[in-house]
C-alpha atoms as a PDB file:
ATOM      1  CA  UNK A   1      -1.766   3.621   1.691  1.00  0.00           C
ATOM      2  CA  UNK A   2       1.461   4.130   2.389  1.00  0.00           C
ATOM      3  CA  UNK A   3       3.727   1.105   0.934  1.00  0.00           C
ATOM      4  CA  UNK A   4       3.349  -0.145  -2.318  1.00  0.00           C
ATOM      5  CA  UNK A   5       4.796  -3.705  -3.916  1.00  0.00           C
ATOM      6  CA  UNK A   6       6.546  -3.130  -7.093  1.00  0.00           C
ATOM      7  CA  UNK A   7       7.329  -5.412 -10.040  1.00  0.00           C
ATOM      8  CA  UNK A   8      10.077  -6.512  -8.011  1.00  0.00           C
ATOM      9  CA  UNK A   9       7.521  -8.798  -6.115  1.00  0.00           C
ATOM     10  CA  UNK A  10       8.823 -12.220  -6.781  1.00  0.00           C
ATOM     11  CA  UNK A  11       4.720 -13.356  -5.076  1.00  0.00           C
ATOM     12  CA  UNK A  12       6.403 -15.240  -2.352  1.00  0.00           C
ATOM     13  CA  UNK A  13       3.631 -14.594  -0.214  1.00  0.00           C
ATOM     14  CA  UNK A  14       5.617 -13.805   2.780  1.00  0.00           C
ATOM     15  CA  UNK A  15       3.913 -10.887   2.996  1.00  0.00           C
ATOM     16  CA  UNK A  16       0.270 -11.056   2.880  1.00  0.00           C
ATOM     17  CA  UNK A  17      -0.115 -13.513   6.066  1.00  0.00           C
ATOM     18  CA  UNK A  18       2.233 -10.637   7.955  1.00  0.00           C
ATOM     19  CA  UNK A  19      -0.480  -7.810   7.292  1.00  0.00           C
ATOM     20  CA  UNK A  20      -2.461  -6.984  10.359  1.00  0.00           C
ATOM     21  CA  UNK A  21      -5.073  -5.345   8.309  1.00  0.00           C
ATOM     22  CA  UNK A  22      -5.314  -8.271   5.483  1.00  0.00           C
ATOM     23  CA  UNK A  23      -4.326  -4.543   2.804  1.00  0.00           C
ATOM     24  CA  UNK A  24      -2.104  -7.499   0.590  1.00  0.00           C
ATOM     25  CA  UNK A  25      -3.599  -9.156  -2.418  1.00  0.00           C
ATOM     26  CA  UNK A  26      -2.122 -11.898  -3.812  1.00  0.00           C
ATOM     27  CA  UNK A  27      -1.727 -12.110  -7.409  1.00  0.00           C
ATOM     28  CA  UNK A  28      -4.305 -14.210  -8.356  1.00  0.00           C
ATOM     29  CA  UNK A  29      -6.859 -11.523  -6.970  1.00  0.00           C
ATOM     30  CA  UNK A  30      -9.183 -10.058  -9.309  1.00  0.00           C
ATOM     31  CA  UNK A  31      -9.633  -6.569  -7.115  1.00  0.00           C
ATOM     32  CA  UNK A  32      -5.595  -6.828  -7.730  1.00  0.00           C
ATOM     33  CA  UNK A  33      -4.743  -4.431 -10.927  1.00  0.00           C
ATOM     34  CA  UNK A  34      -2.038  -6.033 -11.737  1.00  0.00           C
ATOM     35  CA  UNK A  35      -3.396  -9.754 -11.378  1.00  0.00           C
ATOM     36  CA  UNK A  36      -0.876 -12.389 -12.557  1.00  0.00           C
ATOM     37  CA  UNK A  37       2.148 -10.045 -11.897  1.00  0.00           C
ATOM     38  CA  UNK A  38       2.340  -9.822  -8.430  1.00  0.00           C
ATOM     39  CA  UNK A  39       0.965  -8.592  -4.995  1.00  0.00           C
ATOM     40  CA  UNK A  40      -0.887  -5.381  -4.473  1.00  0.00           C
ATOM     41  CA  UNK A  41      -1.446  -3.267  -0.977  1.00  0.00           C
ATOM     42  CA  UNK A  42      -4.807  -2.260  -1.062  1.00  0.00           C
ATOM     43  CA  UNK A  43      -4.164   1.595  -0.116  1.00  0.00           C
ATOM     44  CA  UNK A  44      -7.411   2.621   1.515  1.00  0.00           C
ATOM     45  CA  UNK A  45      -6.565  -0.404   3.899  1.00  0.00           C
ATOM     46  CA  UNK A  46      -3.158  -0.253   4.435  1.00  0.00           C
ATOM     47  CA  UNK A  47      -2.217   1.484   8.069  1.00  0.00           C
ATOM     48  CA  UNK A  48       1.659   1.360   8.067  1.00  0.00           C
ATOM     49  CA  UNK A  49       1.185  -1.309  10.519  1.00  0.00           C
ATOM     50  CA  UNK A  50       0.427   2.098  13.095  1.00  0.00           C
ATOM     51  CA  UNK A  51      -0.749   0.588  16.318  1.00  0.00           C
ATOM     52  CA  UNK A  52       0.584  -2.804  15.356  1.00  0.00           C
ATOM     53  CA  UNK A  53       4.662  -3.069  14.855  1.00  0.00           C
ATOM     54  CA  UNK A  54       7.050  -0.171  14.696  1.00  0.00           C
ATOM     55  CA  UNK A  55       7.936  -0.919  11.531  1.00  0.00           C
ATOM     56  CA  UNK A  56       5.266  -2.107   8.768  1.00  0.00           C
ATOM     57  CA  UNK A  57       5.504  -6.014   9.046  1.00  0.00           C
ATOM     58  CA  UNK A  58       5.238  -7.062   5.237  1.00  0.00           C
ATOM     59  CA  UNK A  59       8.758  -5.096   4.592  1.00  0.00           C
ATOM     60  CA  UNK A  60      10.151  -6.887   7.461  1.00  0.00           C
ATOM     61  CA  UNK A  61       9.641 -10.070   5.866  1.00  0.00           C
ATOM     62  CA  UNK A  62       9.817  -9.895   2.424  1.00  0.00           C
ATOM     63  CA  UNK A  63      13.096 -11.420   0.905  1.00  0.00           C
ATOM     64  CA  UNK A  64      13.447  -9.208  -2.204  1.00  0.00           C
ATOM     65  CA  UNK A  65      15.288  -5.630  -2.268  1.00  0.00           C
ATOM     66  CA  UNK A  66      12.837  -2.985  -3.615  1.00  0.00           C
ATOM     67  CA  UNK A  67       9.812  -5.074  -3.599  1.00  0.00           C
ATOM     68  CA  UNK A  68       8.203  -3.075  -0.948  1.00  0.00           C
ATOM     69  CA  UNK A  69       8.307   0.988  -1.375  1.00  0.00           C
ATOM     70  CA  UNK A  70       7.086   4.035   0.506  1.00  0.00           C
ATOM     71  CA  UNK A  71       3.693   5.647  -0.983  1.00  0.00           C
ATOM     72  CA  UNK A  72       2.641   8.611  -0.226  1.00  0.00           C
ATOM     73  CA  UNK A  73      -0.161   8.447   3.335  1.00  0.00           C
ATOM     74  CA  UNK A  74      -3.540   8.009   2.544  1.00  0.00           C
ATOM     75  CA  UNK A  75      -4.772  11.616   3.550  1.00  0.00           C
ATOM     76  CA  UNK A  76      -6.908  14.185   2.149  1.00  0.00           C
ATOM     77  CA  UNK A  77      -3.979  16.145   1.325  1.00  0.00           C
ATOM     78  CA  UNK A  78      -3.504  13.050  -1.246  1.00  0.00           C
ATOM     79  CA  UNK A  79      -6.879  12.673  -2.369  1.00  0.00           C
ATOM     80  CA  UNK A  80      -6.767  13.778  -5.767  1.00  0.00           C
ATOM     81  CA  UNK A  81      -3.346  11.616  -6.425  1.00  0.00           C
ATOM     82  CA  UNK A  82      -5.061   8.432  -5.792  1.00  0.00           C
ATOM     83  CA  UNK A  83      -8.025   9.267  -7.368  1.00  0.00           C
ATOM     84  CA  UNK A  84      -5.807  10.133 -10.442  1.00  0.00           C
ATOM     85  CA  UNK A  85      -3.708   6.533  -9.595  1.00  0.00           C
ATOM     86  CA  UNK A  86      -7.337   4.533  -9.441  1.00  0.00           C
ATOM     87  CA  UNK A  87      -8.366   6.060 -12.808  1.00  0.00           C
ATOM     88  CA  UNK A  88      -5.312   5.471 -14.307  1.00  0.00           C
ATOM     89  CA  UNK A  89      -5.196   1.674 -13.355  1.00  0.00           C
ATOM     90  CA  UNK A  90      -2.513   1.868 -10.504  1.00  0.00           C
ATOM     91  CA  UNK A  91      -5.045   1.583  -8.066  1.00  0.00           C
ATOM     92  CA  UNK A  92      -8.212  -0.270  -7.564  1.00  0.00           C
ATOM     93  CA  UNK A  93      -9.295   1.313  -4.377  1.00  0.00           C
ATOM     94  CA  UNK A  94     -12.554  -0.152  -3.039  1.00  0.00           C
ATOM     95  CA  UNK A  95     -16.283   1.066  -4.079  1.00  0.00           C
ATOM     96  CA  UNK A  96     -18.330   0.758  -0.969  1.00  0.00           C
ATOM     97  CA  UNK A  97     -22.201   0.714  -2.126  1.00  0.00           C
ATOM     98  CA  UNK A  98     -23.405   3.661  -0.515  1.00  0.00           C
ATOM     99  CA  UNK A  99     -20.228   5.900   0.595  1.00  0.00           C
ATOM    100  CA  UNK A 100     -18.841   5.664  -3.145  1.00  0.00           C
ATOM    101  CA  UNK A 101     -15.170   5.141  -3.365  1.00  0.00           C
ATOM    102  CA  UNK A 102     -13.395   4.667  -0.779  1.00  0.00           C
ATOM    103  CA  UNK A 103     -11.037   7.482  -0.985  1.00  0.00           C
ATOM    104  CA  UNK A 104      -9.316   9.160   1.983  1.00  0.00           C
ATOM    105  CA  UNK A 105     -11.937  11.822   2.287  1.00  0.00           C
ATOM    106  CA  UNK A 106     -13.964   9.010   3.348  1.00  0.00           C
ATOM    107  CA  UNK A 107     -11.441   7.307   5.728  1.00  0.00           C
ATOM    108  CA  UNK A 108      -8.017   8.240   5.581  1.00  0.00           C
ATOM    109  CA  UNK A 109      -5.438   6.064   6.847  1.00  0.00           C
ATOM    110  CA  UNK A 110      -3.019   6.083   9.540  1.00  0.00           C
ATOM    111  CA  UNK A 111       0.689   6.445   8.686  1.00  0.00           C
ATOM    112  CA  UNK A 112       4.295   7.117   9.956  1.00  0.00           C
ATOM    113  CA  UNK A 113       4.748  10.475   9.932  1.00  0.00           C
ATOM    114  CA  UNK A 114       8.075  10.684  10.715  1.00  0.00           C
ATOM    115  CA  UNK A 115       9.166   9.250   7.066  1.00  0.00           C
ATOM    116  CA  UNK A 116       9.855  12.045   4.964  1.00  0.00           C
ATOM    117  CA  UNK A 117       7.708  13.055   1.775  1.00  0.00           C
ATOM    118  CA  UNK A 118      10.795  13.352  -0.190  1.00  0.00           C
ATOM    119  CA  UNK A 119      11.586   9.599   0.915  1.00  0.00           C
ATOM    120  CA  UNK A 120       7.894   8.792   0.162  1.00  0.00           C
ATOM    121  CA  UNK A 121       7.328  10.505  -3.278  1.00  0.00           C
ATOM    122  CA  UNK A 122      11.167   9.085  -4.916  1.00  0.00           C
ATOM    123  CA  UNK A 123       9.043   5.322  -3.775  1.00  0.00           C
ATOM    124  CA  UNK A 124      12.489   4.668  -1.218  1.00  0.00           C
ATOM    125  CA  UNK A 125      12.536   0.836   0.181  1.00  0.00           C
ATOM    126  CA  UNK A 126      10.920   0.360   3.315  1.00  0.00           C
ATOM    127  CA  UNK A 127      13.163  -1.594   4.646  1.00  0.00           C
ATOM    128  CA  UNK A 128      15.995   0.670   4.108  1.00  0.00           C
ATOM    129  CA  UNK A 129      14.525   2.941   6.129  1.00  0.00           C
ATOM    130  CA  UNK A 130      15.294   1.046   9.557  1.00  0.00           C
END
């Protein structure tokens, strides 16, 4: 993953049509954990919009501070904190029917290395990072 959507999500759905990857579920989702609160960024999807936009494109258009926060990349080195995350509800990462889930041993994600892991793990707004 990378970004998250918080509770702050006021489902606008500026967002989701923004995502070159289609990583946003609306709220109304049922692979969304928290269906009927707000959106959800699918973490073994989301690439940081990498090879698409310098900057990921959802936090460029969503209206509403804090809505949109860093996560930490979807890596092996993170493996076992979204497993934990997906067990504990916060995720619902994706069961593929013969790779199992789809964690990042089994395709990590691209991501922006040049934001900070101190930046990523106190969940900083994205868009107050440009």
């Amino acid at each position: 993953m990378a970004v998250m959507i918080t509770e702050e999500c006021i489902s606008c759905d500026a967002c989701a049509s923004e995502c070159p990857v289609a990583a946003i579920l609306g709220d109304d989702n049922e692979k969304n954990p928290y269906e009927g609160e707000y959106f959800y960024v699918k973490p073994e999807t989301c690439v940081e919009c990498v090879g698409h936009a310098d900057t990921p494109r959802c936090a460029d258009v969503c209206p509403t501070e804090g809505a949109i926060v860093w996560d930490m990349p979807y890596t092996t080195d993170f493996e076992e904190y979204y497993a934990a995350g997906n067990e504990e509800g916060k995720y619902m990462i994706r069961e593929h029917k013969k790779k199992g889930l789809m964690l990042p041993s089994v395709k990590a994600q691209s991501f922006m290395e040049e934001i900070g892991m101190d930046v990523r793990e106190s969940h900083a707004d994205v868009a107050a990072s440009f």
